[in-house]
Protein backbone atom coordinates (compact mmCIF):
# COMPACT_ATOMS: atom_id res chain seq x y z
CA UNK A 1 -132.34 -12.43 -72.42
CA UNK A 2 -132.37 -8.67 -71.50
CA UNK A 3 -129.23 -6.89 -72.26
CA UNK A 4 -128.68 -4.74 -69.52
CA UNK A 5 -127.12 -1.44 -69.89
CA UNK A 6 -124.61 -0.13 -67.35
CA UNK A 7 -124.49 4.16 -66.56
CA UNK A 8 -120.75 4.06 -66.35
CA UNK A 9 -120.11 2.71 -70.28
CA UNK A 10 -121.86 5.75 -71.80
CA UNK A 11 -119.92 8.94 -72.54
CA UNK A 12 -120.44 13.02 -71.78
CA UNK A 13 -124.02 14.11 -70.82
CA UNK A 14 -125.87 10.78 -71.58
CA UNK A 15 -124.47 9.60 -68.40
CA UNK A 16 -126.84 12.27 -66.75
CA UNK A 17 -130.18 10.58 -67.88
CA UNK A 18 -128.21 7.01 -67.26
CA UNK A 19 -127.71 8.50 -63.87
CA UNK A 20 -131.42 9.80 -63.10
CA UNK A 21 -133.06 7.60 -64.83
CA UNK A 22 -135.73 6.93 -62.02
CA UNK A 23 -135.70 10.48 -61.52
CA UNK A 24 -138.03 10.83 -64.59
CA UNK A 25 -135.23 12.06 -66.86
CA UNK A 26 -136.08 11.70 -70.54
CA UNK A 27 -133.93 13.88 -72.07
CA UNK A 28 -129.97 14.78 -71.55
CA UNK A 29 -129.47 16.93 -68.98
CA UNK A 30 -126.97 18.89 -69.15
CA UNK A 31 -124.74 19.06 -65.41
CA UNK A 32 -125.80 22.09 -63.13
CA UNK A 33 -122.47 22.74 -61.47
CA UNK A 34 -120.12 21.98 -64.48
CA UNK A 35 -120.41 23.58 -68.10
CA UNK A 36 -121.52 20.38 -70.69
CA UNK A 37 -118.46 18.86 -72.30
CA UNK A 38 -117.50 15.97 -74.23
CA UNK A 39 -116.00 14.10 -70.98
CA UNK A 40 -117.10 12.80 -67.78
CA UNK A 41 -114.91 14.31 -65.14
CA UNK A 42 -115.33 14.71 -61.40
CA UNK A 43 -117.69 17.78 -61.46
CA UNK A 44 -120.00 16.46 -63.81
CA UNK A 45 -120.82 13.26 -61.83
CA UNK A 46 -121.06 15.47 -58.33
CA UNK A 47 -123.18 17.86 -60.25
CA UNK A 48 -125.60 15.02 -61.46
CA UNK A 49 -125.08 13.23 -57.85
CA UNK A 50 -126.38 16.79 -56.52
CA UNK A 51 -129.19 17.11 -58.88
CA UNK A 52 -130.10 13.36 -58.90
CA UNK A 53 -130.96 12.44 -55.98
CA UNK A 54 -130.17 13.71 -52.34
CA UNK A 55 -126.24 14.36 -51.28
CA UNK A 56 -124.79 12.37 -49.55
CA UNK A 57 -121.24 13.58 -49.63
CA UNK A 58 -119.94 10.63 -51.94
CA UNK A 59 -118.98 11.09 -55.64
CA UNK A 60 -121.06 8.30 -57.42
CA UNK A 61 -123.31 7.83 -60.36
CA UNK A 62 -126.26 5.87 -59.83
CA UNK A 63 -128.91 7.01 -57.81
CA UNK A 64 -127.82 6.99 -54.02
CA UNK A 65 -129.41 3.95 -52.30
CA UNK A 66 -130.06 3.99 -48.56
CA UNK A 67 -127.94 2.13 -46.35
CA UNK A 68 -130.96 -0.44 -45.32
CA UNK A 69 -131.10 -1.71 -48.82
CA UNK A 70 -129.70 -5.12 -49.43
CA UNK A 71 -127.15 -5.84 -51.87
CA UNK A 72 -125.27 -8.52 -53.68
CA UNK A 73 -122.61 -9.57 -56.30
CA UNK A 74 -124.66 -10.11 -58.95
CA UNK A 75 -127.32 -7.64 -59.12
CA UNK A 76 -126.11 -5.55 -61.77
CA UNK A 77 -125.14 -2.85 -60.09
CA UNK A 78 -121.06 -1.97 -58.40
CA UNK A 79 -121.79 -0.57 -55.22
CA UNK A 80 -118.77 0.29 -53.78
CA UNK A 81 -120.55 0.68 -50.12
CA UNK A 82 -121.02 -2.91 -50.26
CA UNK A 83 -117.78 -3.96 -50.44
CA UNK A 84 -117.94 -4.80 -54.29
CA UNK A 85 -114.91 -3.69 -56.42
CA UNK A 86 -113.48 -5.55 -59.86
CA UNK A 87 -111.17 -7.78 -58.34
CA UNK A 88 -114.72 -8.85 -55.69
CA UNK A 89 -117.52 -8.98 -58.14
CA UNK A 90 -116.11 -8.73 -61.27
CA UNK A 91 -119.37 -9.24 -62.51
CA UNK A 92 -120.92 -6.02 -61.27
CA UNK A 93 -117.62 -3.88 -61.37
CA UNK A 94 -116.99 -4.72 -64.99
CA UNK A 95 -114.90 -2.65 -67.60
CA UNK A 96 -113.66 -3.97 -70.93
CA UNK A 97 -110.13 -5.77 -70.40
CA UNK A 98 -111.06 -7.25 -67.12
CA UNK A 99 -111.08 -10.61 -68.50
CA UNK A 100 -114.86 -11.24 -67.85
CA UNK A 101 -117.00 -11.07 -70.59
CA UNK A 102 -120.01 -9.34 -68.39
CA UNK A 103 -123.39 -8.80 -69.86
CA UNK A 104 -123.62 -6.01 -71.68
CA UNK A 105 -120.05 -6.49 -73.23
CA UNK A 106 -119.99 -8.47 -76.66
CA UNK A 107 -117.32 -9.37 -79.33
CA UNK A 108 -117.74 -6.03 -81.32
CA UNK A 109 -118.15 -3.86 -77.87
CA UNK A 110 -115.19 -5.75 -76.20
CA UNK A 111 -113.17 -8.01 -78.38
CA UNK A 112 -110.52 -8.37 -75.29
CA UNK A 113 -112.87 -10.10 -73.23
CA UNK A 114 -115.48 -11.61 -75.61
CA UNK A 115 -113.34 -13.11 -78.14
CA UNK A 116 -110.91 -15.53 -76.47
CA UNK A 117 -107.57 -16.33 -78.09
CA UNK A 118 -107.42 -18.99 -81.06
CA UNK A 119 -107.51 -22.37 -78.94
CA UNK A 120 -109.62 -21.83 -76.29
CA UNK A 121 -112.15 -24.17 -77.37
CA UNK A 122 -114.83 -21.51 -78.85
CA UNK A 123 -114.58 -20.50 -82.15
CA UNK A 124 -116.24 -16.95 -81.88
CA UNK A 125 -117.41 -16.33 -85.61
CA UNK A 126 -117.03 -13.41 -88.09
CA UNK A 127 -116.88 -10.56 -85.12
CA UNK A 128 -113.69 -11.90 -83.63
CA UNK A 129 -111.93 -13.25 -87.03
CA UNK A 130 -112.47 -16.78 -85.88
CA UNK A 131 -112.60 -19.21 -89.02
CA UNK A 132 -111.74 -22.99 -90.20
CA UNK A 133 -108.95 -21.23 -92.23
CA UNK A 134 -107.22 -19.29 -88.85
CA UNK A 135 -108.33 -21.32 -86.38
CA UNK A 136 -108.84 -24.66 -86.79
CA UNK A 137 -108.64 -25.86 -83.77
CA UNK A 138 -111.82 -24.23 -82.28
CA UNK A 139 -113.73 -23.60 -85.83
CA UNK A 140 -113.10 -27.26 -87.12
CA UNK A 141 -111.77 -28.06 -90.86
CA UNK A 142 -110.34 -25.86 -93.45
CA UNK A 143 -112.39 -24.15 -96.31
CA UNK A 144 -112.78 -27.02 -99.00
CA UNK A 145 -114.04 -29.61 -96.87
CA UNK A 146 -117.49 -29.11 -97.94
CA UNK A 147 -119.13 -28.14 -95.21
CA UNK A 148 -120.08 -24.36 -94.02
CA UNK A 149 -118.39 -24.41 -90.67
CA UNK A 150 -118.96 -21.75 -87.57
CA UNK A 151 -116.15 -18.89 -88.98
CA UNK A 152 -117.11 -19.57 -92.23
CA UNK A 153 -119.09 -17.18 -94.86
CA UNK A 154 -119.62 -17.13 -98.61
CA UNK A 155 -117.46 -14.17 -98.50
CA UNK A 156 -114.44 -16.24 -96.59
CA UNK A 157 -115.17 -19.65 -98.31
CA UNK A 158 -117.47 -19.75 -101.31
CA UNK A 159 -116.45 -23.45 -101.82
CA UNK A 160 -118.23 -24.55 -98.79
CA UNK A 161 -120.88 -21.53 -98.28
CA UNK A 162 -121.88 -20.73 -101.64
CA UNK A 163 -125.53 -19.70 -101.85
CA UNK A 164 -127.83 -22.61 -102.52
CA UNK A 165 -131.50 -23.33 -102.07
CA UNK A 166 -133.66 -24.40 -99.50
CA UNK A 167 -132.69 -27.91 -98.21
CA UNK A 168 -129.19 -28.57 -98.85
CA UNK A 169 -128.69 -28.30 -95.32
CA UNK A 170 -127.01 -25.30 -94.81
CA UNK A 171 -129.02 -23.06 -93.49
CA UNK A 172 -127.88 -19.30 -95.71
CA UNK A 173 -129.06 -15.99 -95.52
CA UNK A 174 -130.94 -16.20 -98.93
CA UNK A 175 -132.68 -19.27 -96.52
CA UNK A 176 -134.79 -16.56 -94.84
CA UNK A 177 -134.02 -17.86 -91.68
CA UNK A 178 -136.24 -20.43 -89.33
CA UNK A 179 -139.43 -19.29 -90.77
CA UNK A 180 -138.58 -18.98 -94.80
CA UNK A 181 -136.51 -22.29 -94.73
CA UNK A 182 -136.85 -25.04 -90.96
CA UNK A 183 -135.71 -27.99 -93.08
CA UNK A 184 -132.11 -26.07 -92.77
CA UNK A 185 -132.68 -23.64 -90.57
CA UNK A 186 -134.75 -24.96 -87.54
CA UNK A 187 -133.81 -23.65 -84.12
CA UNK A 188 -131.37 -26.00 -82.46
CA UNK A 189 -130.44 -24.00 -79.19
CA UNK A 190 -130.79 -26.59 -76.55
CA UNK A 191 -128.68 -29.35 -78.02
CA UNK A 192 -125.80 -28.15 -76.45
CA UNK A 193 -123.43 -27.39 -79.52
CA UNK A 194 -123.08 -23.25 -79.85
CA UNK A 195 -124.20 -23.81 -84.22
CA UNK A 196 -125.13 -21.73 -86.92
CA UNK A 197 -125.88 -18.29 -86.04
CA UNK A 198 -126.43 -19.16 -82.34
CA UNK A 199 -124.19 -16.76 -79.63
CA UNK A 200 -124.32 -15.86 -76.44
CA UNK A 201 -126.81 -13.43 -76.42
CA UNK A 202 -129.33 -15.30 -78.54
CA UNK A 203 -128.52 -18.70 -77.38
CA UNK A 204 -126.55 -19.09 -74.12
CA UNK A 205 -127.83 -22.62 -72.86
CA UNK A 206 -125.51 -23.66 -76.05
CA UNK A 207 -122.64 -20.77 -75.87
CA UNK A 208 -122.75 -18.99 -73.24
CA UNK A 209 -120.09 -18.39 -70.68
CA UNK A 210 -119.63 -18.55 -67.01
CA UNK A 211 -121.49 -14.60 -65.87
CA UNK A 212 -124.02 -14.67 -68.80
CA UNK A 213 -126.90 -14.89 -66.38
CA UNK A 214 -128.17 -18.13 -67.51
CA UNK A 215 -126.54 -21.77 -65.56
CA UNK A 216 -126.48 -23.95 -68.92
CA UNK A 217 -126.88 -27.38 -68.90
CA UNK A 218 -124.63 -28.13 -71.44
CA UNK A 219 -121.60 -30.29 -69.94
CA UNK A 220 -119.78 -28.50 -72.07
CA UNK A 221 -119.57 -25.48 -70.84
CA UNK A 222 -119.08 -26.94 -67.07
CA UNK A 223 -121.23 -24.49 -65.15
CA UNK A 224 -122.32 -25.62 -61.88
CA UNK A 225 -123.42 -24.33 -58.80
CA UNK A 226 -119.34 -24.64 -57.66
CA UNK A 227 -118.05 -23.38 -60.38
CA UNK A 228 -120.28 -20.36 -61.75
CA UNK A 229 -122.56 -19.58 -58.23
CA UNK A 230 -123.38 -16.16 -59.86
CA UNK A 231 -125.23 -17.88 -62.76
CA UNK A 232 -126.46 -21.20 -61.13
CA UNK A 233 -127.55 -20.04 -57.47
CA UNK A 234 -130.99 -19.44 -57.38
CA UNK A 235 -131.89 -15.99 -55.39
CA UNK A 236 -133.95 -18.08 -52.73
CA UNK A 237 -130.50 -20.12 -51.90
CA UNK A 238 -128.47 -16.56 -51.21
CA UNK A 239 -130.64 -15.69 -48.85
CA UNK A 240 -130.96 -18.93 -46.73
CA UNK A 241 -133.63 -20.99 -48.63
CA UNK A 242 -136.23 -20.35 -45.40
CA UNK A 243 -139.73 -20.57 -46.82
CA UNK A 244 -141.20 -19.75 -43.46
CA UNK A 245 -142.60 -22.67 -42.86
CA UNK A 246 -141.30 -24.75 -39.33
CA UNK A 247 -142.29 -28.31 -40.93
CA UNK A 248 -140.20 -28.15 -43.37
CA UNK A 249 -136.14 -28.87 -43.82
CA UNK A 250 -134.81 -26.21 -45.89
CA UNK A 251 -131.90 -26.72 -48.60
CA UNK A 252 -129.80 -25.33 -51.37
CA UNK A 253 -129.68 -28.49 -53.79
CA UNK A 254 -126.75 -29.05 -55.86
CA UNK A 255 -128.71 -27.79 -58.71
CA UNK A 256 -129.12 -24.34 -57.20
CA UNK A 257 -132.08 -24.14 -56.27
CA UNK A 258 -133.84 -24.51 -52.95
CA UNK A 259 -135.30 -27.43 -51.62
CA UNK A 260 -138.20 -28.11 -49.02
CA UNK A 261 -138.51 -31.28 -47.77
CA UNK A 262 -141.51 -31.74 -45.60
CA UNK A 263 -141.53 -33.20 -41.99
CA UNK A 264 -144.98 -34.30 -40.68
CA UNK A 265 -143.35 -35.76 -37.35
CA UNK A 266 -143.27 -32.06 -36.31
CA UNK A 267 -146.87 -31.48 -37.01
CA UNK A 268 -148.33 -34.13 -34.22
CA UNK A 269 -150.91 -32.33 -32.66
CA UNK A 270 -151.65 -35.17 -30.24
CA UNK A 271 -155.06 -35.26 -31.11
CA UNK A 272 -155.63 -39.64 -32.27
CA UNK A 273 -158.47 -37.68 -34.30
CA UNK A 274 -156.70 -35.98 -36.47
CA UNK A 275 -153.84 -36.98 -39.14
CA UNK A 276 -151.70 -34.44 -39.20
CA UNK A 277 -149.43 -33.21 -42.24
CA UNK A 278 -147.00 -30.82 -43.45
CA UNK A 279 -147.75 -28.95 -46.70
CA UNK A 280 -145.40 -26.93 -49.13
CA UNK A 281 -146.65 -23.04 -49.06
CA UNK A 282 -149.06 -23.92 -45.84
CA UNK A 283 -147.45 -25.46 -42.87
CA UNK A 284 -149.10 -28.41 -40.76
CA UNK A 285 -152.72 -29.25 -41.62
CA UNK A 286 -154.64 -31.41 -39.72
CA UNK A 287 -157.43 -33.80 -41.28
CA UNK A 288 -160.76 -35.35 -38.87
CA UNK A 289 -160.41 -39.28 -39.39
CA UNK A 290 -162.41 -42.09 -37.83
CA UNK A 291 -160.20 -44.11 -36.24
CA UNK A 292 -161.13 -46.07 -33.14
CA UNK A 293 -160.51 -43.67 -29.71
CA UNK A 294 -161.32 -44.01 -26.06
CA UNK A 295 -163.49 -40.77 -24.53
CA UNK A 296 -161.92 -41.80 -21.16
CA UNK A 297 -165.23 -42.67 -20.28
CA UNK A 298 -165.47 -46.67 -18.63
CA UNK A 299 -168.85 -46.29 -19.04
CA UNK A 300 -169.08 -46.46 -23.03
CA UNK A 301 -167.85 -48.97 -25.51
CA UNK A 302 -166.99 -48.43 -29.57
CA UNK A 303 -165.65 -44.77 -28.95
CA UNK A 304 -164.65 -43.12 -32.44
CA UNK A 305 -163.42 -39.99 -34.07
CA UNK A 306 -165.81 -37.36 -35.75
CA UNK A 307 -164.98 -34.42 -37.00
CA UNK A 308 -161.40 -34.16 -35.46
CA UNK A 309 -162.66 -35.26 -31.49
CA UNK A 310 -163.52 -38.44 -29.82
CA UNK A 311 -167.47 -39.62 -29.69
CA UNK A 312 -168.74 -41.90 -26.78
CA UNK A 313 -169.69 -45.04 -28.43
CA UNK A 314 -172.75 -46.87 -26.54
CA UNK A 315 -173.40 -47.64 -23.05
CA UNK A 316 -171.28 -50.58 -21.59
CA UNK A 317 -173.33 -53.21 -20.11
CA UNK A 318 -172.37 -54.08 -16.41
CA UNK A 319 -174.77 -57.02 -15.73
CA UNK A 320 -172.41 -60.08 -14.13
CA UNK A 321 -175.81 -62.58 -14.18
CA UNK A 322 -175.31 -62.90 -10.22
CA UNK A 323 -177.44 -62.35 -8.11
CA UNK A 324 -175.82 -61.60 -5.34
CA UNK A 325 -174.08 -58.50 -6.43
CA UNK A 326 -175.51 -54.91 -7.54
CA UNK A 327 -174.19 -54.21 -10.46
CA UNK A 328 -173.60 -50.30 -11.83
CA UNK A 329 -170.63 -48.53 -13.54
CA UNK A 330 -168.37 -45.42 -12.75
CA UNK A 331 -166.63 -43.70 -15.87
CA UNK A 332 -163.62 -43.26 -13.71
CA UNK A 333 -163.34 -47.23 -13.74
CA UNK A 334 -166.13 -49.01 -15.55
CA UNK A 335 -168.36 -51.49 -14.36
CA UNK A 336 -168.67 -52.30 -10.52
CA UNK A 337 -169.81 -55.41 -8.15
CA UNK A 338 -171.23 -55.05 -4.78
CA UNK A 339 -171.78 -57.59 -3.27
CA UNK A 340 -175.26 -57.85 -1.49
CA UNK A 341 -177.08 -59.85 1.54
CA UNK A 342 -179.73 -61.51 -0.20
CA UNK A 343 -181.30 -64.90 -0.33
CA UNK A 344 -180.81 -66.79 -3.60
CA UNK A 345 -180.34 -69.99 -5.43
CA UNK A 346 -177.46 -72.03 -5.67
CA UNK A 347 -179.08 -74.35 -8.63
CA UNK A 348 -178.67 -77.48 -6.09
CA UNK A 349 -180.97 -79.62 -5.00
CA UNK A 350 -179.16 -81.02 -2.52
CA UNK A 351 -178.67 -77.71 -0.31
CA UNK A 352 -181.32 -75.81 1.82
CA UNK A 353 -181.19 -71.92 3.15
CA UNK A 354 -179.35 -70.63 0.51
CA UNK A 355 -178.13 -67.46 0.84
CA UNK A 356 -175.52 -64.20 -0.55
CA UNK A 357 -172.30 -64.39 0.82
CA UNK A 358 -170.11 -61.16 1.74
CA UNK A 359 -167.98 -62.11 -1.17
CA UNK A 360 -171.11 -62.32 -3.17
CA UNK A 361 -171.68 -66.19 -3.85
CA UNK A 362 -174.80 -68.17 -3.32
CA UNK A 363 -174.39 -70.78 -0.87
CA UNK A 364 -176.85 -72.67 1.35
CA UNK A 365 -176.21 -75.86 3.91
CA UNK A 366 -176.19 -79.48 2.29
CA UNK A 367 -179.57 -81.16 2.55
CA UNK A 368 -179.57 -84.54 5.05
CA UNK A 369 -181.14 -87.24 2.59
CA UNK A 370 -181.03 -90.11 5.67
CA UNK A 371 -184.58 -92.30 6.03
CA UNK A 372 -183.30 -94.66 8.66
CA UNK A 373 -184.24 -97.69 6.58
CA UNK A 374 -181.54 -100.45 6.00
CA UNK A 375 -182.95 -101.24 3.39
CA UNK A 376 -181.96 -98.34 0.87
CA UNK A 377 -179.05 -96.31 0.26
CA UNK A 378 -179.15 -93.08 0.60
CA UNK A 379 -178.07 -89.92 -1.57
CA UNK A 380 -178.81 -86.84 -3.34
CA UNK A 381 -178.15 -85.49 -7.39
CA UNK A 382 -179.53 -82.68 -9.10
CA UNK A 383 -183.08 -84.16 -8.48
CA UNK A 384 -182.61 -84.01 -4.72
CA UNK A 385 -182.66 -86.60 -1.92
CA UNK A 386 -182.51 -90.70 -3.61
CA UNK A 387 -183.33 -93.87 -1.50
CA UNK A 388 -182.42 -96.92 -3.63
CA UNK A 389 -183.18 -100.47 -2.03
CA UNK A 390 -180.40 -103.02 -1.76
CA UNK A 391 -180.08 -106.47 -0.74
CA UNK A 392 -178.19 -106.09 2.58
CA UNK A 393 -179.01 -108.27 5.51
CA UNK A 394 -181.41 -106.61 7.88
CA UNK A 395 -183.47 -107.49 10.88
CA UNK A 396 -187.25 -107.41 10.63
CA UNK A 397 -187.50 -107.53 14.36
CA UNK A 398 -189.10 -111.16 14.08
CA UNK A 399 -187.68 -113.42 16.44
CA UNK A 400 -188.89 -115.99 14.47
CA UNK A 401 -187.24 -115.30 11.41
CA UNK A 402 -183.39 -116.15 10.15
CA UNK A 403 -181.19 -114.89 7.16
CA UNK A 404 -183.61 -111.40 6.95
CA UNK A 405 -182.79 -110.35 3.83
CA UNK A 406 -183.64 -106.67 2.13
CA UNK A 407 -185.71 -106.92 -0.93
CA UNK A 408 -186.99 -103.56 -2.82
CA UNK A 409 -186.37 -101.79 0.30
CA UNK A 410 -188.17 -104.10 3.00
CA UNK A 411 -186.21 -106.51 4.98
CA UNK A 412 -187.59 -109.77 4.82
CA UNK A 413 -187.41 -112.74 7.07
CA UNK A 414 -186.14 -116.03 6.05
């Protein structure tokens, strides 16, 4: 992690390259308007503000920034114009004894805020005079217990951190750290215990503090995106989490960072051809399927989707097998009937002058089957008109003759 470096912590004229840094300063400069001293007072900082960057009638130190730049708590820079101020962003607006230990500070720059008070749960090592010996209670046992705890040295407690070899477990200075010695000195930052020779700086998943830049994991140092927003809040989730995109439902998770959660429903192009989609970083997208479709045509049949429109599948056949209608089709509403005035066929046998109707059935008048001969009975089927004899008493017209009788179609006299 980058140490940053803050203008206002430095002292006489290196505050005048701090100041114009971006100005192309490389060397001190010594203040135009005020004769070089060992202190910062007033006149310096207007003559730097003067020959920094363009007046602007304000007393500051940094470069002036123009009133259409954005700012925020938590940028690294205290710009009064925005509002900020110690008690508002302490982060920004630090100064040793404001009870933040900001970046840039550290135990040996600023004990007051670094170092914590014996009981506080973080036992800060040799630079703050933390030790099992003083303060038990946040650097674990005593000197004698064996074991070379955080606070401990082999100049504080040779019992437990004399020098030893390679593989004893303790990982010493004669070690040769990670690289001369990983069976004891292997890099454990990420296991959420602040070990070894692990800080802040070098290893703040594990120690870190609440304005170190870096939203730890660890449950044990309780940093969340309620608790320490300046270190868990993403950038995107300041400013509104809006990837530009209107398919998608923008979020700041719990975890800090933005979320996009995509919504196809409001990509319906209302085109059956295409399946529509919302995609992270693109916005809808449509894809050509080949699902079934109707051209609105009532003349075609087996309409289907190519290449993101509807095809007109084949032509629909109109033909009702009667004759007595004309058949044809209108894509407004498919196949038509008319009925026509034509002569046909009914199919029966029993009916003669068959003909089209105005509602467009064959009909024709029912065929008389009648031979005048008592003798047979008289009908019609599918084969037309039948005359079977019978046995019925008849007349043969023979006065001579009694009891005539039919037989095989003749009547007979008795």
């Amino acid at each position: 992690m980058t140490t940053p470096t803050y203008p206002w912590k430095t002292h006489g004229v290196a505050l005048a390259c701090a100041a114009v840094v971006f100005a192309g300063c490389a060397s001190p400069v010594a203040p135009q308007e005020d004769p070089p001293d060992e202190g910062v007072d007033v006149a310096d900082i207007q003559a730097l503000d003067l020959a920094a960057d363009a007046p602007d009638g304000k007393v500051d130190v940094a470069l002036d920034v123009s009133p259409t730049t954005a700012c925020m708590c938590g940028d690294e820079v205290c710009d009064p114009g925005c509002g900020e101020t110690l008690a508002l962003c302490p982060i920004d607006c630090h100064v040793c004894k404001d009870g933040v230990c900001s970046p840039g500070e550290s135990p040996k720059s600023c004990a007051a805020d670094c170092c914590g008070t014996c009981g506080d749960g973080k036992c800060k090592g040799y630079e703050c005079g933390e030790n099992p010996t003083v303060c038990p209670a946040d650097c674990g046992a005593s000197c004698g217990n064996d074991v070379c705890n955080k606070g401990e040295s082999p100049a504080t407690c040779p019992a437990d951190c004399q020098f030893q070899v390679c593989g004893n477990g303790k990982c010493e200075p004669e070690d040769g750290g990670p690289k001369g010695c990983p069976a004891d000195c292997a890099k454990t930052c990420g296991n959420c215990a602040c070990e070894g020779s692990e800080d802040w700086l070098s290893c703040p998943t594990d120690c870190g503090f609440c304005g170190d830049g870096v939203c730890s994991v660890c449950g044990t140092l309780g940093e969340t995106v309620a608790t320490c927003p300046s270190d868990c809040l993403s950038d995107d989730c300041r400013t509104g989490c809006s990837d530009g995109w209107d398919c998608t439902a923008d979020s700041c998770a719990s975890t800090g960072s933005c979320v996009h959660a995509a919504n196809a429903k409001i990509c319906n192009d209302g085109n059956a051809c295409t399946d529509d989609a919302c995609e992270l970083n693109k916005g809808c997208t449509g894809f050509a399927n080949a699902a079934p479709c109707s051209d609105g045509d009532g003349c075609t049949v087996g309409d289907a989707c190519g290449k993101g429109i509807c095809l007109p599948g084949a032509i629909t056949s109109c033909d009702d097998g009667n004759s007595c209608t004309f058949d044809g089709c209108k894509p407004a509403v498919g196949c038509t009937h008319t009925a026509v005035a034509l002569p046909c066929d009914d199919g029966n046998a029993c009916t003669a002058g068959d003909a089209c109707t105005v509602q467009g059935v064959c009909s024709g008048q029912m065929t008389a089957c009648e031979d005048a001969n008592a003798c047979t009975d008289d009908s019609c089927d599918a084969a037309g008109c039948k005359h079977s004899p019978n046995s019925a008493t008849c007349d043969d017209g023979n006065p001579l003759t009694t009891l005539d009788t039919c037989v095989d179609g003749t009547c007979v006299g008795g």
